[in-house]
Protein backbone atom coordinates (compact mmCIF):
# COMPACT_ATOMS: atom_id res chain seq x y z
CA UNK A 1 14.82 25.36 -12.38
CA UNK A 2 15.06 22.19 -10.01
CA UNK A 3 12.75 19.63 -10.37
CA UNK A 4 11.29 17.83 -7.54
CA UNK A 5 11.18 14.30 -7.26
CA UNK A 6 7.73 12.40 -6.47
CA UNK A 7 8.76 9.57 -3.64
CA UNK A 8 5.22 8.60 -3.98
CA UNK A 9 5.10 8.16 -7.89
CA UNK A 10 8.77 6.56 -7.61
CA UNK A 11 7.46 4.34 -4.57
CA UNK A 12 4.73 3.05 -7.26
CA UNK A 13 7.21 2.47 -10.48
CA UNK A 14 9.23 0.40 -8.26
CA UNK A 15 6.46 -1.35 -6.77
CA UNK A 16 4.84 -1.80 -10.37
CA UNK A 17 8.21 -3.18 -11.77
CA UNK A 18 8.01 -5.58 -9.00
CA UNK A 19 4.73 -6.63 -10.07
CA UNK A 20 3.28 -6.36 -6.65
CA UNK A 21 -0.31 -5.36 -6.37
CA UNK A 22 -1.27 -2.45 -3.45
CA UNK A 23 -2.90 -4.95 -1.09
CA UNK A 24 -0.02 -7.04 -0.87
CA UNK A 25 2.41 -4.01 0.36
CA UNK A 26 -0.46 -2.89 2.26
CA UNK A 27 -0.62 -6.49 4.09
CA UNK A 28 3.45 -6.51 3.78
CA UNK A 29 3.64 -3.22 6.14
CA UNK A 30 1.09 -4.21 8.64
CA UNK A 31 -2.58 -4.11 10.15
CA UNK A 32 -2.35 -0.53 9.66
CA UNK A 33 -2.54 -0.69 6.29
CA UNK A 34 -5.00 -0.85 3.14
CA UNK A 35 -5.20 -0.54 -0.36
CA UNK A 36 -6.90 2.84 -0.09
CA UNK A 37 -3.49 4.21 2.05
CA UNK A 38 -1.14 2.92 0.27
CA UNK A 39 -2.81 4.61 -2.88
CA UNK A 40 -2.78 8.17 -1.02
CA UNK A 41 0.70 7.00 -0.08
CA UNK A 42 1.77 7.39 -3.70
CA UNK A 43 0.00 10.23 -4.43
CA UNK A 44 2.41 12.25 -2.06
CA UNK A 45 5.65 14.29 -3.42
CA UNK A 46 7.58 13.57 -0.03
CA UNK A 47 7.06 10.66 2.45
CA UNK A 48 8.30 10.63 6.01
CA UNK A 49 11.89 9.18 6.14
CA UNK A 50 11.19 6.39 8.62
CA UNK A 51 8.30 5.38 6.22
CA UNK A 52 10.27 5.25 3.60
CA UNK A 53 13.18 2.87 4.99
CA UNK A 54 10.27 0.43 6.22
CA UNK A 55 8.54 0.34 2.52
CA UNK A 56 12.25 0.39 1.55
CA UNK A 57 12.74 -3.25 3.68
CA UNK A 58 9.68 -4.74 2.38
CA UNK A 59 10.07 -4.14 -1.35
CA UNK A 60 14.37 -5.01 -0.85
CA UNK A 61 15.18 -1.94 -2.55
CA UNK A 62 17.29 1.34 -1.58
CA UNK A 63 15.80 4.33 0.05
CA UNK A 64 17.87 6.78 -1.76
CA UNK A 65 15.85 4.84 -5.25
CA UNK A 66 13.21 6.45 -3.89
CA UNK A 67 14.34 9.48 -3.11
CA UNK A 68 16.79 10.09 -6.51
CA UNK A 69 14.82 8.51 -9.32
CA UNK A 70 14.30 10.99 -11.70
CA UNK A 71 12.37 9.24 -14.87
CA UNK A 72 12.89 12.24 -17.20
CA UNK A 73 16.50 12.17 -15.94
CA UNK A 74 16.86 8.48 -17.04
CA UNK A 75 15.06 8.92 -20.27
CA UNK A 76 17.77 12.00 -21.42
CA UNK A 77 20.94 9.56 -19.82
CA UNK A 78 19.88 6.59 -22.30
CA UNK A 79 18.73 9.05 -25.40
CA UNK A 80 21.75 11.01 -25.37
CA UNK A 81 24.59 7.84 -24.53
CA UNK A 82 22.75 5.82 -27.55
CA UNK A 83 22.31 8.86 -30.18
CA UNK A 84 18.90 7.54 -31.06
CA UNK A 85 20.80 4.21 -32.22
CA UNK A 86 22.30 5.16 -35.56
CA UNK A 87 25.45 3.59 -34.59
CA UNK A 88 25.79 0.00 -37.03
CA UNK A 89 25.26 -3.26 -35.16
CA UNK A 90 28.96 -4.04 -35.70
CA UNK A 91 29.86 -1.86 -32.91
CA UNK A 92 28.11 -4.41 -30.46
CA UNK A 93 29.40 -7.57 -31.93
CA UNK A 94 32.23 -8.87 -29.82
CA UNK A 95 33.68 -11.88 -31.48
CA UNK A 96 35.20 -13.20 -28.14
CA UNK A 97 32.47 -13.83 -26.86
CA UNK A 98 32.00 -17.46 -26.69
CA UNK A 99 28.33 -18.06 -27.36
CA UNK A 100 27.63 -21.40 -25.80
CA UNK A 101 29.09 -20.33 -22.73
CA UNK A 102 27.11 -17.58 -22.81
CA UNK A 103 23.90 -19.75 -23.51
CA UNK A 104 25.01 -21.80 -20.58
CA UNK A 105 25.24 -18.88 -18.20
CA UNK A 106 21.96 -17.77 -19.38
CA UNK A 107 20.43 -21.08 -18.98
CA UNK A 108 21.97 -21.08 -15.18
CA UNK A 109 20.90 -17.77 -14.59
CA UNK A 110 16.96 -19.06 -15.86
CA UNK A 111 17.29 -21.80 -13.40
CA UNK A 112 18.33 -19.78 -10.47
CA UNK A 113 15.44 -16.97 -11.53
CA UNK A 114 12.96 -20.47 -11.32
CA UNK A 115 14.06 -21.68 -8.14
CA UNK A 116 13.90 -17.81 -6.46
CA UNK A 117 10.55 -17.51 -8.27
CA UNK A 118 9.29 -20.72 -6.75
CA UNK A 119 10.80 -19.73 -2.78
CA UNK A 120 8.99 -16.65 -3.32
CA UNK A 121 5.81 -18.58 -4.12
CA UNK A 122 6.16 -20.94 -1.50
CA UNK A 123 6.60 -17.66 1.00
CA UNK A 124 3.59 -16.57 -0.70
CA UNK A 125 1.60 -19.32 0.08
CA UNK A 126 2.50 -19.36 3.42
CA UNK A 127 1.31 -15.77 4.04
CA UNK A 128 -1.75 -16.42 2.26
CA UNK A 129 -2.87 -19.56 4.63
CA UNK A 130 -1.50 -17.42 7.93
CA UNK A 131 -4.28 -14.55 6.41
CA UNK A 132 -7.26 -17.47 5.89
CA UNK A 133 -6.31 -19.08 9.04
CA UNK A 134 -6.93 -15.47 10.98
């Protein structure tokens, strides 16, 4: 028995991850759209191809995500690869593994997630004053 994958549902676990609220895709694709649409919009098992690569543009992330993503899939890929983790914690330790350069890359990779976060904010606030100034 195939099972059929939900664009809509996927279109709204993506959108969720992103932390992105239905009025701001809604404003993100156009005048067209609302909260209210975008809400039927996920509510549908298969959305319109050319739909999908525009929603696909505004949230940065693949069509075929959309159109694969399987969550019960997923789920039985990570129970069954980590054997509902009996293995002992040795078998992750890696002793090459320098750990301060690791903390430094971390650290980097904290400051480069702060200074995205902050663009995005400063895009944000842009969009917001075009909307008031409407």
């Amino acid at each position: 028995m195939e099972q059929k994958i939900h664009q809509g549902r996927n279109i709204k676990r993506f959108r969720e991850m992103l932390n992105i609220k239905q009025e701001a895709l809604a404003y993100d694709l156009g005048e067209d759209w609302n909260q209210k649409k975008i809400s039927m919009l996920e509510q549908k098992d298969v959305i319109e191809d050319k739909l999908l690569k525009q929603i696909s543009a505004v949230l940065k992330i693949p069509v075929e995500a959309f159109q694969n993503f399987d969550e019960e899939q997923a789920i039985n890929i990570i129970s069954n690869t980590f054997d509902n983790c009996q293995q002992p914690a040795s078998v992750f330790y890696n002793s090459t593994i320098n750990q301060i350069d690791q903390f430094i890359k971390l650290h980097e990779e904290k400051i480069e997630l702060y200074e995205r976060m902050l663009k995005e904010k400063d895009e944000m606030m842009v969009r917001l004053e075009k909307l008031i100034n409407k």
